[in-house]
N, C-alpha and C. Protein backbone atom coordinates (compact mmCIF):
# COMPACT_ATOMS: atom_id res chain seq x y z
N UNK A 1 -6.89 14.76 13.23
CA UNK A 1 -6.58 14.26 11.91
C UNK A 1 -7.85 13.67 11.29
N UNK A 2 -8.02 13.90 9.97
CA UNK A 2 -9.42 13.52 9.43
C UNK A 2 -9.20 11.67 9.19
N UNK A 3 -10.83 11.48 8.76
CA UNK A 3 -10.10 10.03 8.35
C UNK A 3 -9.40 9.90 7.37
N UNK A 4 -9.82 10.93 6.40
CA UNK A 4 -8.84 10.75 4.98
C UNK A 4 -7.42 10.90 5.33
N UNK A 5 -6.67 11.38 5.88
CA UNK A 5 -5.31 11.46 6.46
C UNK A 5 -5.27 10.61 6.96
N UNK A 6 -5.82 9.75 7.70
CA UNK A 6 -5.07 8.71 8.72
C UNK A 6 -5.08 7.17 7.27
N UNK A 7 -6.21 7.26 6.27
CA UNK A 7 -5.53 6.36 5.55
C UNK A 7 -4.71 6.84 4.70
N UNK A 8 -3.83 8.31 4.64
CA UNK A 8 -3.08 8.61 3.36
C UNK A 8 -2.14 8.42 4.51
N UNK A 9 -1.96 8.23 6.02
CA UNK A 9 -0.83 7.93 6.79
C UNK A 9 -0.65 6.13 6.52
N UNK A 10 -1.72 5.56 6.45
CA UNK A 10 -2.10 4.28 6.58
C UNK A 10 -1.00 3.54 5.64
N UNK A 11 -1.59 4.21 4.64
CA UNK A 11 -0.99 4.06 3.07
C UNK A 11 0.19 4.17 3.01
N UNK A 12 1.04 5.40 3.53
CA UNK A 12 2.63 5.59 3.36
C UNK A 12 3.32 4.33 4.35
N UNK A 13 2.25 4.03 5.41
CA UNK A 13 3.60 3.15 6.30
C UNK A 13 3.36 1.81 5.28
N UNK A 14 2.08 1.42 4.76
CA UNK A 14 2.26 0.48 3.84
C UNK A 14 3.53 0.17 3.19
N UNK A 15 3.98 1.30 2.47
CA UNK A 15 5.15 1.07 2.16
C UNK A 15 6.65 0.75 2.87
N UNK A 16 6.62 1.06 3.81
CA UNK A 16 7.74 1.18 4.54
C UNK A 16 7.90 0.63 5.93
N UNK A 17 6.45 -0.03 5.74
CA UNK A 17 6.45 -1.18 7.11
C UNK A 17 7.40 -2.53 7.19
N UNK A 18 7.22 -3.67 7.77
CA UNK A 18 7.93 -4.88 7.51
C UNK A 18 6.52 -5.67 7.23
N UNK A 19 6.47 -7.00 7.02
CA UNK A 19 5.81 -8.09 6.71
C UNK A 19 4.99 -8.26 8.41
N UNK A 20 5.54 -8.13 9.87
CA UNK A 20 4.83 -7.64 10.51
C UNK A 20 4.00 -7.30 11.09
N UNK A 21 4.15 -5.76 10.78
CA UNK A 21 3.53 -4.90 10.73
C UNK A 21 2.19 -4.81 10.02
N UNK A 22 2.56 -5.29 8.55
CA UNK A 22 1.12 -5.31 7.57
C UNK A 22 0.52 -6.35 7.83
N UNK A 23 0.82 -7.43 8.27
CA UNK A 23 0.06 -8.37 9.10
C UNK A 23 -1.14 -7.55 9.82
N UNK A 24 -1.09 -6.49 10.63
CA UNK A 24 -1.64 -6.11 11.36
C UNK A 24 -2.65 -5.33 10.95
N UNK A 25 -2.50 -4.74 9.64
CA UNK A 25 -3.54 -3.49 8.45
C UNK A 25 -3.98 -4.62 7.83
N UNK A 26 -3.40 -5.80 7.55
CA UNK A 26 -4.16 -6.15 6.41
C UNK A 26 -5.09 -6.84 6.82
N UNK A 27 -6.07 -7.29 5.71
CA UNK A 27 -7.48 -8.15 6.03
C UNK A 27 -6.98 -9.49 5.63
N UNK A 28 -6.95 -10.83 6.05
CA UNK A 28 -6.41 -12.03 5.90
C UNK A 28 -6.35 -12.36 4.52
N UNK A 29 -7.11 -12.45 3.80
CA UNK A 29 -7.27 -12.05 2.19
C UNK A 29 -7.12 -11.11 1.43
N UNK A 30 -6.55 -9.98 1.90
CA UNK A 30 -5.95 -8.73 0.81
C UNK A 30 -5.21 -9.86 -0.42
N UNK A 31 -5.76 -8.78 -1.63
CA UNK A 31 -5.15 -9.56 -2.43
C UNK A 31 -4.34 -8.08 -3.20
N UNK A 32 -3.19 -8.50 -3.70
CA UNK A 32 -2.24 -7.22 -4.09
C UNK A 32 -1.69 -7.78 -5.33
N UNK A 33 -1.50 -6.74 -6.41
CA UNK A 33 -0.46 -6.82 -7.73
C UNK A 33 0.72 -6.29 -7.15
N UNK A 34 2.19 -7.48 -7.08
CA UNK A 34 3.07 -6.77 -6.38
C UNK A 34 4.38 -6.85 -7.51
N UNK A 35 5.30 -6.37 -7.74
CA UNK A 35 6.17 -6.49 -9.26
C UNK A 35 5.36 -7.82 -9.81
N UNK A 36 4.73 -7.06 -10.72
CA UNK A 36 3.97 -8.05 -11.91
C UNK A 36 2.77 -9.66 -11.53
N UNK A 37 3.35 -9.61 -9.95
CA UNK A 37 2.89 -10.94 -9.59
C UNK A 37 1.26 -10.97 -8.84
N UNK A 38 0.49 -11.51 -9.11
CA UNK A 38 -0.61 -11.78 -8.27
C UNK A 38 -0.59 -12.17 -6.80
N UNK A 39 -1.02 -11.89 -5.77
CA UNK A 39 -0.67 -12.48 -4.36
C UNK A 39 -2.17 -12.18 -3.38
N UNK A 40 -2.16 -12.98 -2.38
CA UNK A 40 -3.40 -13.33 -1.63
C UNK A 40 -3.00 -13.82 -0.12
N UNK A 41 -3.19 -12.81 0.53
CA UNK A 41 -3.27 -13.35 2.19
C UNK A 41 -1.43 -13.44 2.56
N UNK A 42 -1.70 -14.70 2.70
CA UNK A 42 -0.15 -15.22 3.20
C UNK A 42 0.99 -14.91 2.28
N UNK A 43 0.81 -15.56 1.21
CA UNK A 43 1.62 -15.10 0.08
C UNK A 43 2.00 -13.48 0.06
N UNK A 44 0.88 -12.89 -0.01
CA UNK A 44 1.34 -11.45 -0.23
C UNK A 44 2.30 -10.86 0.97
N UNK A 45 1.95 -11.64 2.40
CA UNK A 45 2.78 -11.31 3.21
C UNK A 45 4.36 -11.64 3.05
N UNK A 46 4.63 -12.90 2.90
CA UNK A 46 5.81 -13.21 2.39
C UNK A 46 6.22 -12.62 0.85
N UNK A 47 6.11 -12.35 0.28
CA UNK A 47 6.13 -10.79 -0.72
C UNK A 47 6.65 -10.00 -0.28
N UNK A 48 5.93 -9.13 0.85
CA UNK A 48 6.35 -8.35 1.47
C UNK A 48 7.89 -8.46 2.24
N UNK A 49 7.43 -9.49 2.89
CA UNK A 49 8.89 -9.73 3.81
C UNK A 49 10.14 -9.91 2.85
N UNK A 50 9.71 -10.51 1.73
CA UNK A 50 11.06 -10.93 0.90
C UNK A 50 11.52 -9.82 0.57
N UNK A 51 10.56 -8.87 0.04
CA UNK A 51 11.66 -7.64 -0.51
C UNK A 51 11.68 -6.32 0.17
N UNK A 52 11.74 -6.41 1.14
CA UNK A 52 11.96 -5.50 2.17
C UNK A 52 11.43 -4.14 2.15
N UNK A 53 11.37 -3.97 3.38
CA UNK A 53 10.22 -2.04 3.36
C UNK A 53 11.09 -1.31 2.59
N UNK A 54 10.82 -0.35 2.37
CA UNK A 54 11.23 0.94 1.74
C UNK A 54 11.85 2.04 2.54
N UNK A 55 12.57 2.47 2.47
CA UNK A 55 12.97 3.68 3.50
C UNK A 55 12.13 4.83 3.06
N UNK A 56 11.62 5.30 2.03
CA UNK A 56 10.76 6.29 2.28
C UNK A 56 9.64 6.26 0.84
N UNK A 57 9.02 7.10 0.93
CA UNK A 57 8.05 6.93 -0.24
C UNK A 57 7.54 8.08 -0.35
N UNK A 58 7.31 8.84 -1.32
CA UNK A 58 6.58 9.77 -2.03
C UNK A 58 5.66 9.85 -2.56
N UNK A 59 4.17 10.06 -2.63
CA UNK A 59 2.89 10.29 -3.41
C UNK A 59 2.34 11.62 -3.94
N UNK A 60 2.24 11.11 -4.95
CA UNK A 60 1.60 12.28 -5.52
C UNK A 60 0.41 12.14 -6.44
N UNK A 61 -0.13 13.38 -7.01
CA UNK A 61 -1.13 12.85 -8.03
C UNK A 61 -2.03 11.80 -7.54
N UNK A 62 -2.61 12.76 -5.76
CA UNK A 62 -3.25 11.77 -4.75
C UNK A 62 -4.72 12.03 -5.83
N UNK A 63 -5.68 10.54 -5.67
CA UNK A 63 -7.16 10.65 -5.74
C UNK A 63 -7.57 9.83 -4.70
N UNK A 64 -8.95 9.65 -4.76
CA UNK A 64 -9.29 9.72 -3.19
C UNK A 64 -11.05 9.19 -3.60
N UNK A 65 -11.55 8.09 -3.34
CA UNK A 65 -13.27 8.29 -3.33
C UNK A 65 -13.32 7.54 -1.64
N UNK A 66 -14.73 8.20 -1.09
CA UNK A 66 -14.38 7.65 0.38
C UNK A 66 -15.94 7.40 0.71
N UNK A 67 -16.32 5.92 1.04
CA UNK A 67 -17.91 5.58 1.28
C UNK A 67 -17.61 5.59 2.71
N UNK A 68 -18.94 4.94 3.06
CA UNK A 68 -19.22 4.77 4.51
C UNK A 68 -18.14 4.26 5.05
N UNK A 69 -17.92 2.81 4.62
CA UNK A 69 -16.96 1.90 5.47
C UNK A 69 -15.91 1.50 4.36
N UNK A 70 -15.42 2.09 3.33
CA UNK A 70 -14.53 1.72 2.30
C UNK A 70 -14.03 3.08 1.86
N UNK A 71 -12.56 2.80 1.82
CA UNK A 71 -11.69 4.06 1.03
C UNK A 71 -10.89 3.70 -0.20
N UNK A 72 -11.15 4.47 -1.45
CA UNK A 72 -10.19 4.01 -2.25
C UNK A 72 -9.17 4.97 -2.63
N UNK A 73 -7.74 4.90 -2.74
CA UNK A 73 -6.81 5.90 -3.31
C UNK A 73 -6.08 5.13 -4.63
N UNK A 74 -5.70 6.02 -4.87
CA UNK A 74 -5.27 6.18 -6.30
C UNK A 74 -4.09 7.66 -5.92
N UNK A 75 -2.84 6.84 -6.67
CA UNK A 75 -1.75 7.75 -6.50
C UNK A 75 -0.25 7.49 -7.51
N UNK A 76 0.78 8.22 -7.71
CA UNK A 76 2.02 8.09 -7.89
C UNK A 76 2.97 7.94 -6.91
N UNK A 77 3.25 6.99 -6.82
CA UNK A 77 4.73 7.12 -6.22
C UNK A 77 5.79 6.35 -6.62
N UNK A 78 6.94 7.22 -5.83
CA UNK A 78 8.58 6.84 -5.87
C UNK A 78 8.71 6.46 -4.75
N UNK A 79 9.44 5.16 -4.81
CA UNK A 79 9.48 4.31 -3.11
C UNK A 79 11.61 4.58 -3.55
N UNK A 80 11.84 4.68 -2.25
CA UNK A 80 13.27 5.16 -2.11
C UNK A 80 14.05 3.65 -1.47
N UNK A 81 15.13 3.02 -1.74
CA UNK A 81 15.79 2.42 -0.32
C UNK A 81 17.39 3.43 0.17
N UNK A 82 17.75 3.19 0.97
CA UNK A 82 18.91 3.49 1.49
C UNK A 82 20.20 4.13 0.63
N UNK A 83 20.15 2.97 -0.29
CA UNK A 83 21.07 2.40 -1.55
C UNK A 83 21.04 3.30 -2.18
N UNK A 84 20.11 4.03 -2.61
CA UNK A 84 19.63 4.77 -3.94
C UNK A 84 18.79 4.42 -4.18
N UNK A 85 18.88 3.11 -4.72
CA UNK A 85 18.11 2.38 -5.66
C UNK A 85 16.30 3.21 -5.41
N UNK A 86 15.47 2.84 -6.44
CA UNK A 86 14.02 3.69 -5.92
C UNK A 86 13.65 2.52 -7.16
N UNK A 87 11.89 2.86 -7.18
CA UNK A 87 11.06 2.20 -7.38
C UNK A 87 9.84 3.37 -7.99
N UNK A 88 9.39 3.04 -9.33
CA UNK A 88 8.32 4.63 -9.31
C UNK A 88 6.96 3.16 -10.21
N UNK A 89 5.74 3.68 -9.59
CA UNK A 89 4.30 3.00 -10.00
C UNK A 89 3.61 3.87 -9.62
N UNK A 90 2.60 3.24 -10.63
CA UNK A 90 0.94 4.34 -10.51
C UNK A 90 0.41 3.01 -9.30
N UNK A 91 -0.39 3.67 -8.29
CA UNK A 91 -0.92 2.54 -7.36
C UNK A 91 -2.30 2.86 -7.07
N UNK A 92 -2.95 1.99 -6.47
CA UNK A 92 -4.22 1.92 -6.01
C UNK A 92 -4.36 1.09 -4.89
N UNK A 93 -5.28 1.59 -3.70
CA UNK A 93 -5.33 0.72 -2.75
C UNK A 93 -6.62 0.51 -2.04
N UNK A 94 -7.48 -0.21 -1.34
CA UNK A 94 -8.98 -0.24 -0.91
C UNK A 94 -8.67 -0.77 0.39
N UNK A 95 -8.90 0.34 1.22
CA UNK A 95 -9.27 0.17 2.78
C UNK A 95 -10.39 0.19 2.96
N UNK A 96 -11.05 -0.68 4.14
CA UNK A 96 -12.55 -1.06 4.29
C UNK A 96 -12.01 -1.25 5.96
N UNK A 97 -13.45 -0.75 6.76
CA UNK A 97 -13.37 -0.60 8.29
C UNK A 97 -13.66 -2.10 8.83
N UNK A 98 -12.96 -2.28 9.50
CA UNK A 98 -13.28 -3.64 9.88
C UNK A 98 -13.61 -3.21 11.96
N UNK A 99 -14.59 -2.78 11.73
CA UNK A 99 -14.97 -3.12 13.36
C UNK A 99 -14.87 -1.32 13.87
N UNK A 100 -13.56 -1.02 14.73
CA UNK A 100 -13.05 0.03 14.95
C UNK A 100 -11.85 0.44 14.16
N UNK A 101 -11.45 -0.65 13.51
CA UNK A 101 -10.19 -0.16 12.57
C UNK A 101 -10.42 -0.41 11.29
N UNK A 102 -9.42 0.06 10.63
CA UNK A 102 -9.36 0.02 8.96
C UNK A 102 -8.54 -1.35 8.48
N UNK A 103 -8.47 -1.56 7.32
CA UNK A 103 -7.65 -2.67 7.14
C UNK A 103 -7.93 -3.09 5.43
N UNK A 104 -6.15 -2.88 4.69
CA UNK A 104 -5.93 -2.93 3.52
C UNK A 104 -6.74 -3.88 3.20
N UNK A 105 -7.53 -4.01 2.10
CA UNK A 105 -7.55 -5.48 1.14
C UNK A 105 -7.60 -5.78 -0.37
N UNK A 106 -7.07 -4.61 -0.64
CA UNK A 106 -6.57 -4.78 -1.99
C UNK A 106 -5.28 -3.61 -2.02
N UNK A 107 -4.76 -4.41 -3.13
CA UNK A 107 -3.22 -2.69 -3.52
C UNK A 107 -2.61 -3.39 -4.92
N UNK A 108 -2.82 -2.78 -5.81
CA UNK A 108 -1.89 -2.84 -6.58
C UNK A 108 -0.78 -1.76 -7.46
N UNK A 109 0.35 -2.32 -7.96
CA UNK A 109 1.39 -1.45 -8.13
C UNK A 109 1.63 -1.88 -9.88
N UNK A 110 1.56 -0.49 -10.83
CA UNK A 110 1.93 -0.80 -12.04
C UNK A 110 3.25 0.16 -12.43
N UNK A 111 4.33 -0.35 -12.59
CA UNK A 111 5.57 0.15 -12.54
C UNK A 111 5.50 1.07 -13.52
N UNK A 112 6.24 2.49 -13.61
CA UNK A 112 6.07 3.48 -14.40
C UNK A 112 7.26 3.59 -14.66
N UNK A 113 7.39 3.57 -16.17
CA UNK A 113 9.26 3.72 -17.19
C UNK A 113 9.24 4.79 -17.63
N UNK A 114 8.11 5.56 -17.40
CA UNK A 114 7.79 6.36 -18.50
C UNK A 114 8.72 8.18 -17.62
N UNK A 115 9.56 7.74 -16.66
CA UNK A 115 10.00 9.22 -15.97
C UNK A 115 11.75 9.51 -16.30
């Protein structure tokens, strides 16, 4: 698997991980736009936990720039739950290598009405 795949894998469990889990990708200071709200570190974790993973997620309209030790994507998606209910934003996210691993520290989500 290239590296670009393992962060477009990185990226999907983002969505559909628990609070956790992203504990574990993220960099102690990721800072994220999450429904409308600003968030940083801890906060963003409890964010996370409050509104629960996603059962599945869809991307599309992938972009992609990839340096030495930093990846940025840029994408569409529809986040699904159980319910029905779904979720559709244009997103962006910046993975940077921390050591032997990768690890989120930025993501933000701008909700799309427009589908």
């Amino acid at each position: 698997m290239s590296l670009t795949e393992e962060r477009w894998d990185d990226e999907t469990a983002w969505w559909t991980m628990g609070a956790a889990e992203a504990r574990q990708r993220a960099h102690p200071s990721c800072v994220a736009v999450i429904g409308g709200r600003l968030y940083q570190g801890e906060d963003m974790l409890a964010a996370i936990d409050a509104g629960g993973a996603w059962d599945s997620v869809q991307m599309t309209d992938r972009r992609m720039v990839e340096g030495e030790d930093c990846i940025v994507l840029g994408y569409a998606a529809v986040a699904r739950r159980a319910d029905g209910s779904d979720f559709a934003a244009l997103c962006t996210s910046t993975w940077v290598r921390q050591g032997d691993d990768w690890q989120i520290v930025q993501h933000q989500q701008a909700e799309r009405r427009d589908r």
